[in-house]
C-alpha atoms as a PDB file:
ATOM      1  CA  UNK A   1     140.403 166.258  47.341  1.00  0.00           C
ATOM      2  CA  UNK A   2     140.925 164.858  50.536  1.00  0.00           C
ATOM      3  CA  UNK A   3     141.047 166.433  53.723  1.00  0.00           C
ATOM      4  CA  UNK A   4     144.015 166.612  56.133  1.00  0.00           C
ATOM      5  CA  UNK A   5     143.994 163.880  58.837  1.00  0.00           C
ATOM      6  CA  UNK A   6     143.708 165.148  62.222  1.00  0.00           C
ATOM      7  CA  UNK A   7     143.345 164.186  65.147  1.00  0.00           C
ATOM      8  CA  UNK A   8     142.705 166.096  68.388  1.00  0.00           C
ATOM      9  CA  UNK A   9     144.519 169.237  66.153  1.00  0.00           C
ATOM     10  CA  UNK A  10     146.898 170.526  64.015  1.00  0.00           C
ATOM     11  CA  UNK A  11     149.737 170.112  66.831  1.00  0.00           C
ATOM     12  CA  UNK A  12     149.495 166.862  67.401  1.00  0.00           C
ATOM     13  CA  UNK A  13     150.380 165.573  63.569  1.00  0.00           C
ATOM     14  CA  UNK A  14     153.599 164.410  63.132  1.00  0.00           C
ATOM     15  CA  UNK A  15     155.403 166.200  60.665  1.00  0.00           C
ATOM     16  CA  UNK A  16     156.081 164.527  57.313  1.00  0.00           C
ATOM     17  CA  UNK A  17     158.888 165.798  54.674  1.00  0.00           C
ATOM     18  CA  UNK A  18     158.228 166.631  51.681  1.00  0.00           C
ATOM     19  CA  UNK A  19     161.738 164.406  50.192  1.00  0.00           C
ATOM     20  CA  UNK A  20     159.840 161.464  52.006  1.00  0.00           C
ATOM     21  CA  UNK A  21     156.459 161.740  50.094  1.00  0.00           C
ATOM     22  CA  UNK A  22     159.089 161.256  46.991  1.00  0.00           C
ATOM     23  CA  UNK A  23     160.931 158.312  48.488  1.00  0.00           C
ATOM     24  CA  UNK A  24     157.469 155.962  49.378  1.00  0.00           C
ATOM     25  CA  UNK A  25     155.835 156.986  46.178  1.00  0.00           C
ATOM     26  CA  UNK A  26     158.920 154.897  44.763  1.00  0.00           C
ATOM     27  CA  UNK A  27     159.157 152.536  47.062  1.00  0.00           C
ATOM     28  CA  UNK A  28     157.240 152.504  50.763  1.00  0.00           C
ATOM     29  CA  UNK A  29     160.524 150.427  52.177  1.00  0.00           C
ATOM     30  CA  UNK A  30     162.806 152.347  50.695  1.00  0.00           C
ATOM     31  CA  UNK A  31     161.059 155.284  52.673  1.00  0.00           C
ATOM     32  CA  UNK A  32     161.204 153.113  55.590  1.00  0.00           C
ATOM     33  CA  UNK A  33     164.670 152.213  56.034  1.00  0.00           C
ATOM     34  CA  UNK A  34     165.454 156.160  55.881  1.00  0.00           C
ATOM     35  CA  UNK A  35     163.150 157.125  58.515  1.00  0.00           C
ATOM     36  CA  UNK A  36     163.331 154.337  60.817  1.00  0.00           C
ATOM     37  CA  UNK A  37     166.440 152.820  60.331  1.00  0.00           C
ATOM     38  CA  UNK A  38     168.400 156.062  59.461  1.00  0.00           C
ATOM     39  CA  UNK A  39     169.632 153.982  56.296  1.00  0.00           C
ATOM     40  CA  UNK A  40     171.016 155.309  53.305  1.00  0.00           C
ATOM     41  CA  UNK A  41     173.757 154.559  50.509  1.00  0.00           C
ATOM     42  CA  UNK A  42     175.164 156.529  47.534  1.00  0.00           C
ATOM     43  CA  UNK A  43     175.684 155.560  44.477  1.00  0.00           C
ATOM     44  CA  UNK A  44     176.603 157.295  41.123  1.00  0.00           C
ATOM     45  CA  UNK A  45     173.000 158.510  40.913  1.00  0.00           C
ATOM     46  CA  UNK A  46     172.433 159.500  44.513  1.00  0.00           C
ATOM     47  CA  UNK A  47     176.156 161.304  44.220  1.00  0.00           C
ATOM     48  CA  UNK A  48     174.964 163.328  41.146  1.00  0.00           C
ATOM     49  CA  UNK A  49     172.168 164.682  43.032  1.00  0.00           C
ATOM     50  CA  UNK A  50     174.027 165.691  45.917  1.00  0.00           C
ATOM     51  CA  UNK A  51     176.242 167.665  43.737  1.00  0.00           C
ATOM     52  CA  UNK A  52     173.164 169.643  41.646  1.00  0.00           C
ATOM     53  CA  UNK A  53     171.501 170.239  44.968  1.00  0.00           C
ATOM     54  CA  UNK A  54     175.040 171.675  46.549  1.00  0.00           C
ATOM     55  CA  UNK A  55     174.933 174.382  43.305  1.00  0.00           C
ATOM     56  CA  UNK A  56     171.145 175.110  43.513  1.00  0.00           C
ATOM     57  CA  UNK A  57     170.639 174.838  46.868  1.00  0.00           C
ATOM     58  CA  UNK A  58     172.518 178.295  48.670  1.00  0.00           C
ATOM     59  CA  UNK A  59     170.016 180.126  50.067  1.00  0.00           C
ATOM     60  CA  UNK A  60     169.522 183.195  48.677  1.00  0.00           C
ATOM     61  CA  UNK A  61     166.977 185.952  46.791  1.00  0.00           C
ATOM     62  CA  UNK A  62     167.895 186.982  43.190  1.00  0.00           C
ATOM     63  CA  UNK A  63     166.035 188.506  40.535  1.00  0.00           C
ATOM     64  CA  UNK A  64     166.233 188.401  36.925  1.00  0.00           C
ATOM     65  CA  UNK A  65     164.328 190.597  34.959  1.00  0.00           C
ATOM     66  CA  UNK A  66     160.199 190.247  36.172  1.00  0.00           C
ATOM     67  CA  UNK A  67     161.317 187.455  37.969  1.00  0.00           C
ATOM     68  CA  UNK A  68     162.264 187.262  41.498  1.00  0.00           C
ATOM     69  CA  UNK A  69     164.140 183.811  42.414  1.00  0.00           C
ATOM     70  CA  UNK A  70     164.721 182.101  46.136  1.00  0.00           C
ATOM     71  CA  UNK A  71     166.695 179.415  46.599  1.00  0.00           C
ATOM     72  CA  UNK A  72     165.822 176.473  49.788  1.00  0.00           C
ATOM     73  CA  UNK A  73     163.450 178.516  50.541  1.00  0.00           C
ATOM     74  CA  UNK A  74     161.777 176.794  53.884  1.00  0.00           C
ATOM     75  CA  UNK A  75     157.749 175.738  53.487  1.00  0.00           C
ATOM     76  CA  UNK A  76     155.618 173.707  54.949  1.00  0.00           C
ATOM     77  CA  UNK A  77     151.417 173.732  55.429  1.00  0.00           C
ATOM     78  CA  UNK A  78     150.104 173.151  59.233  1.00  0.00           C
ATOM     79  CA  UNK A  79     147.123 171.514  58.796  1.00  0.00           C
ATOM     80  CA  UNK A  80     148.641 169.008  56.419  1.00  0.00           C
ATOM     81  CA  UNK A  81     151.969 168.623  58.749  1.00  0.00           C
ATOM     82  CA  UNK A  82     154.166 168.950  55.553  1.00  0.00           C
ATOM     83  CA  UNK A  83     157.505 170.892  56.159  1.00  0.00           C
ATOM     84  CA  UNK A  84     160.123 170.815  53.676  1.00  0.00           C
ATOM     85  CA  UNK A  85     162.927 173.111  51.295  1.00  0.00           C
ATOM     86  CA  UNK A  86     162.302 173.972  47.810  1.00  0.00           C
ATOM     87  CA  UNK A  87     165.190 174.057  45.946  1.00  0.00           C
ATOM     88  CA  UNK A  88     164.054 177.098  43.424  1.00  0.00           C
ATOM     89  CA  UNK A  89     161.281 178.818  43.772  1.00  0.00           C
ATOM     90  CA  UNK A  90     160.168 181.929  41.325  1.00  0.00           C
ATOM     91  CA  UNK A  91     158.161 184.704  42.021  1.00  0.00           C
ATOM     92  CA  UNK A  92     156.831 186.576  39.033  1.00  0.00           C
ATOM     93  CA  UNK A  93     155.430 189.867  38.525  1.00  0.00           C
ATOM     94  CA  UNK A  94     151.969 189.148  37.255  1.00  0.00           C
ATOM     95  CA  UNK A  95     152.217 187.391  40.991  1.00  0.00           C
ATOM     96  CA  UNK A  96     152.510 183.529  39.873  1.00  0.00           C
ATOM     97  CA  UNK A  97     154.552 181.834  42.036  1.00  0.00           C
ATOM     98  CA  UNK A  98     156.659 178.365  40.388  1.00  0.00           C
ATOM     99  CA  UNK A  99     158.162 176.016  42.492  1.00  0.00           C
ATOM    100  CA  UNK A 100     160.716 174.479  40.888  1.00  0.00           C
ATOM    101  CA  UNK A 101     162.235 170.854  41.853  1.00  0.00           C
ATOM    102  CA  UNK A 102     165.943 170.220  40.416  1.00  0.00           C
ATOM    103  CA  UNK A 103     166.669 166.217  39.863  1.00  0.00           C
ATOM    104  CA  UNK A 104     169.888 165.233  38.692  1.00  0.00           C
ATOM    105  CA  UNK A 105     167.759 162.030  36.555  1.00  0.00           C
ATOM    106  CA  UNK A 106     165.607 161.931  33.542  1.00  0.00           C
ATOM    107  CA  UNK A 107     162.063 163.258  34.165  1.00  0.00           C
ATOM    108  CA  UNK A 108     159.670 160.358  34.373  1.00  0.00           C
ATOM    109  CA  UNK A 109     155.885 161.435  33.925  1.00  0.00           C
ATOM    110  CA  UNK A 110     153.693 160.679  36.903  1.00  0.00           C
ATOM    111  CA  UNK A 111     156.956 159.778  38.574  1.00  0.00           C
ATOM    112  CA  UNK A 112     157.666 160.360  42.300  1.00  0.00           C
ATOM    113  CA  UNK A 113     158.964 163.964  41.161  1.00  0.00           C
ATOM    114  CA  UNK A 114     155.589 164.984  40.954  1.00  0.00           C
ATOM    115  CA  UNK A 115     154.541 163.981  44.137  1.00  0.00           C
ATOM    116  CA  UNK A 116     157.393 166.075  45.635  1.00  0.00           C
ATOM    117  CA  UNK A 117     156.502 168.827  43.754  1.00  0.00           C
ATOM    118  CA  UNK A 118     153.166 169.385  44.031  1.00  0.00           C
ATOM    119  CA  UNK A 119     153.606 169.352  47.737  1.00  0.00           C
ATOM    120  CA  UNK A 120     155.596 171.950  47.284  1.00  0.00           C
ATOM    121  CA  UNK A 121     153.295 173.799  45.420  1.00  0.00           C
ATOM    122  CA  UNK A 122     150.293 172.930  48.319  1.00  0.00           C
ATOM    123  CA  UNK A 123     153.017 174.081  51.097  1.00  0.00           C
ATOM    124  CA  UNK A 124     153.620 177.305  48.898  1.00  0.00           C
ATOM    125  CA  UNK A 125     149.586 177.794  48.654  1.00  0.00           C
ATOM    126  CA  UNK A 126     149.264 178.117  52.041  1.00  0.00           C
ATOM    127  CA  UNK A 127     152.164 180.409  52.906  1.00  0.00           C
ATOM    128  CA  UNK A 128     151.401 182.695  50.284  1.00  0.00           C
ATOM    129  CA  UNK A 129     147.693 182.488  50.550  1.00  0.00           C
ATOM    130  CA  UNK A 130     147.278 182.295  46.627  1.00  0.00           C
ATOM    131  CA  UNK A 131     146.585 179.216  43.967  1.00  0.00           C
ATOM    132  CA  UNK A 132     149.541 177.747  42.698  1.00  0.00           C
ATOM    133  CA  UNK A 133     148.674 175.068  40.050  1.00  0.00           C
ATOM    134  CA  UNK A 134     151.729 174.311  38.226  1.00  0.00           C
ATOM    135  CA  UNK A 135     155.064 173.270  39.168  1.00  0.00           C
ATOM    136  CA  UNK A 136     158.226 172.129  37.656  1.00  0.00           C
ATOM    137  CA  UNK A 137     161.092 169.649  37.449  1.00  0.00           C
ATOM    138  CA  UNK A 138     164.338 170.426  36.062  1.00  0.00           C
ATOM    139  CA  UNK A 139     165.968 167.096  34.787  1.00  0.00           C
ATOM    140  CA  UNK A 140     169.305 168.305  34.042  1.00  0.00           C
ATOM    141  CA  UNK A 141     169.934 164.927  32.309  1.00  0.00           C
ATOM    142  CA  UNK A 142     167.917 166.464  29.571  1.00  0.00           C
ATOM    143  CA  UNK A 143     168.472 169.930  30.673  1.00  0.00           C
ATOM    144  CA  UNK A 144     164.919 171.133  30.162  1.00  0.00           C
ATOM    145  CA  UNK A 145     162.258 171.817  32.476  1.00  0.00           C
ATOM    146  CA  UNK A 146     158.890 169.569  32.722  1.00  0.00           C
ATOM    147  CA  UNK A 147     155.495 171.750  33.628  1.00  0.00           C
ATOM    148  CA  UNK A 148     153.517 169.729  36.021  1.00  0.00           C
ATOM    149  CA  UNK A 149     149.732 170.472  36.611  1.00  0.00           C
ATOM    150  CA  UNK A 150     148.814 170.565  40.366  1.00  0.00           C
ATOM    151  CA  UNK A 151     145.666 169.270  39.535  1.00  0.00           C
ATOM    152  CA  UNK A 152     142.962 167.416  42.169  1.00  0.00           C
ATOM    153  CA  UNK A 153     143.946 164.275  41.325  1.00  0.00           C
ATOM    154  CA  UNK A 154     147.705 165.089  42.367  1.00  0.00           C
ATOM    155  CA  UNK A 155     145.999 166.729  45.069  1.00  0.00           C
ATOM    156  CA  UNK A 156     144.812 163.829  46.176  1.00  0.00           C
ATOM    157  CA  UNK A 157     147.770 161.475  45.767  1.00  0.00           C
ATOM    158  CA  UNK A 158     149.901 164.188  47.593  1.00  0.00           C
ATOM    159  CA  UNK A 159     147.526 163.950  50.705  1.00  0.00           C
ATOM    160  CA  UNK A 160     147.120 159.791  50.925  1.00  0.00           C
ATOM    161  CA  UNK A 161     151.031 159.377  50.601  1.00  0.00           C
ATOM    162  CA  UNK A 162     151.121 162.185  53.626  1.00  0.00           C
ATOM    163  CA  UNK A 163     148.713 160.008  55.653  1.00  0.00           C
ATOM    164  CA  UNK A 164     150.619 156.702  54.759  1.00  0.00           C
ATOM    165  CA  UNK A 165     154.274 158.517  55.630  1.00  0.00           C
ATOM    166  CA  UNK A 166     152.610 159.449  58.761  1.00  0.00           C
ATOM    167  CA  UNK A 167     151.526 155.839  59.423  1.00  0.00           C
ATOM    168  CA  UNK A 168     154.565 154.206  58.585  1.00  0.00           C
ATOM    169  CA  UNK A 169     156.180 156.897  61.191  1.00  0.00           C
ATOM    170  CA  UNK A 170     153.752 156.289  64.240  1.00  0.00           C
ATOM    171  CA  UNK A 171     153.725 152.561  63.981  1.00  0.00           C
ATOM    172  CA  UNK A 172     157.357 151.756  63.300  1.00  0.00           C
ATOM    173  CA  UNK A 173     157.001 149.248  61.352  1.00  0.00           C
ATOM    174  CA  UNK A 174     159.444 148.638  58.196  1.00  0.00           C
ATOM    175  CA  UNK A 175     157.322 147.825  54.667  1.00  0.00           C
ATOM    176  CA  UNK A 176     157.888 144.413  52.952  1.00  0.00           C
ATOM    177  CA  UNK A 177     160.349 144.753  50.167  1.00  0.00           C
ATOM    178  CA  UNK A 178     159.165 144.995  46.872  1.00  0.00           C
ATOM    179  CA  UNK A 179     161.832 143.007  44.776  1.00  0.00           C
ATOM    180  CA  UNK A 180     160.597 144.472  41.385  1.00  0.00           C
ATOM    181  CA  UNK A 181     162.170 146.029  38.532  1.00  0.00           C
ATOM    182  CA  UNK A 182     162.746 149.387  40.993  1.00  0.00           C
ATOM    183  CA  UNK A 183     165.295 147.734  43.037  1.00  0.00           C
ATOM    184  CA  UNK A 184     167.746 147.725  40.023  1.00  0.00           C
ATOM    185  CA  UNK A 185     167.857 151.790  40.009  1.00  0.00           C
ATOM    186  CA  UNK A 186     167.501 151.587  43.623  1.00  0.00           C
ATOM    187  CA  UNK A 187     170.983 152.490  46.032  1.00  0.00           C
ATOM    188  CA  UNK A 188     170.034 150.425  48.832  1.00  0.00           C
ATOM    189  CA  UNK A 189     169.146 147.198  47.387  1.00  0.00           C
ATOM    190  CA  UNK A 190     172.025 145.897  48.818  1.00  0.00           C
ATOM    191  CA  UNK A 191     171.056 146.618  52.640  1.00  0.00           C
ATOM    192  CA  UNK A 192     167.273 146.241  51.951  1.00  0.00           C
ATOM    193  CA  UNK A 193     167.952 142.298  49.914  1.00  0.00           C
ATOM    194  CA  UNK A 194     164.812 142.207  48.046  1.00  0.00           C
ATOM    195  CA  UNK A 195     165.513 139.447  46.030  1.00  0.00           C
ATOM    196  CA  UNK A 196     166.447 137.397  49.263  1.00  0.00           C
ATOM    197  CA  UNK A 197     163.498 138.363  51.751  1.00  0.00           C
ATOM    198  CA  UNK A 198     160.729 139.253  49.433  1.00  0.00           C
ATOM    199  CA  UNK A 199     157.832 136.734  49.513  1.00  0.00           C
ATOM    200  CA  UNK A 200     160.141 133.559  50.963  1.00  0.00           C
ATOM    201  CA  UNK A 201     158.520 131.744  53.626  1.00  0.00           C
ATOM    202  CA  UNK A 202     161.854 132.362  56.074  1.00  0.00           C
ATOM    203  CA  UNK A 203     160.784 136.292  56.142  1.00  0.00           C
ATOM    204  CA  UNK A 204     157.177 135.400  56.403  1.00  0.00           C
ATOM    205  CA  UNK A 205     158.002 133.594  59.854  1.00  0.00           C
ATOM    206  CA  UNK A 206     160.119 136.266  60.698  1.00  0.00           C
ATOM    207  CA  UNK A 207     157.484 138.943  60.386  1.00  0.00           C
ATOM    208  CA  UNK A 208     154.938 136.563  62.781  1.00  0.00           C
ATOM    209  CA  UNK A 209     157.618 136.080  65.202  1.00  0.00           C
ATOM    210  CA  UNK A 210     158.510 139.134  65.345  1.00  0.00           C
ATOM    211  CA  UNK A 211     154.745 140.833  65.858  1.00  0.00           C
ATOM    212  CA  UNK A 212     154.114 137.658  68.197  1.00  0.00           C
ATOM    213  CA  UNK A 213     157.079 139.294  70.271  1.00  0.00           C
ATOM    214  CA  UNK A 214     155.727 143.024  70.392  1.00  0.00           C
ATOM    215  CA  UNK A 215     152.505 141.143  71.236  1.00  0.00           C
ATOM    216  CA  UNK A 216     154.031 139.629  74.647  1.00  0.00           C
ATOM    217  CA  UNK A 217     155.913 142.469  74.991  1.00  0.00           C
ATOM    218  CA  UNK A 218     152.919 144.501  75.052  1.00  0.00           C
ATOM    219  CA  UNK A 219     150.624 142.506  76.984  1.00  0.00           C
ATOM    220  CA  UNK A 220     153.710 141.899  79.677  1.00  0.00           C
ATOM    221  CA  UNK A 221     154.005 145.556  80.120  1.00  0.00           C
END
């Protein structure tokens, strides 16, 4: 798996979201335009979520039978500079602890999701200073709950989209857009105009004049 990316310490990381790993494992502009930009737009989707996170997300302790429940429960893991809400989290009695990620969509598998909830489930490891290798996603589309394994591999993808989230933050610079088949679900296509920027020689000499600018800029200062 690979190890956190520091620097001169644990202090000096910038602090990544957990909701952000999800949104550049879809789509690295997408994740962009949110952080740097302060971009979003609803749609039906995007409303639907909203709406499931409003019911699930009052914080709160309940139990229910060997199970103890918390709702946005705060986590986050230091070293990695990951900081972020669970929606459910479960603690059980044999002491297994299940975070549990609610999404409003169908489950897709090896989806963003996972990504998102396997940090979780790293963040959660750390607090609680015990192994948590499985997580869930409830898809109330469905209305059934998908087991994901926490496995190295996830490990691992959770870690490099940390490191890229944390790049994208430090260097301010907004991602090409994709224009590919995710801009269709996609709320923000609109402001983001894949189809018009994507590959077309007017935003390739956009993006050189533009650097050539911070450039002189730079060098001026």
């Amino acid at each position: 798996m690979t190890a956190p990316a520091t620097q001169s310490g644990e202090a000096d990381l910038v602090q990544v979201s957990l909701s952000a790993l999800e949104h550049y494992a879809y789509c690295p502009r997408q994740c962009g335009l949110i952080l740097l930009e302060d971009a979003f737009t609803d749609d039906a989707a995007t409303v639907r979520g909203t709406l499931l996170h409003q019911r699930v997300d009052t914080p709160g302790n309940r139990g229910r039978g060997d199970v103890r429940t918390l709702h946005a429960l705060p986590v986050w893991h230091d070293g990695y500079g990951l900081t972020g809400i669970c929606d459910t989290v479960e603690v059980h009695a044999d002491g297994r602890i299940l975070p549990v990620e609610h999404k409003s969509g169908r489950y897709h598998p090896g989806g963003p999701a996972e990504v998102q909830a396997a940090a979780q489930a790293i963040c959660l490891e750390e607090m609680f200073h015990r192994p948590v290798p499985e997580a869930a996603i409830y898809s109330a589309a469905d209305r059934r709950r998908h087991s994901v394994t926490v496995d190295d591999a996830l490990r691992s993808r959770v870690l490099e989209l940390t490191d890229a989230v944390r790049s994208l933050l430090t260097t301010d610079r907004l991602p090409s857009p994709v224009a590919d088949s995710r801009c269709r679900r996609c709320s923000m296509a609109t402001g983001c105009m894949p189809r018009l920027l994507a590959g077309t020689h007017r935003y390739r000499q956009a993006l050189t004049d533009l650097y050539l600018l911070d450039d002189l800029q730079d060098s001026d200062a």
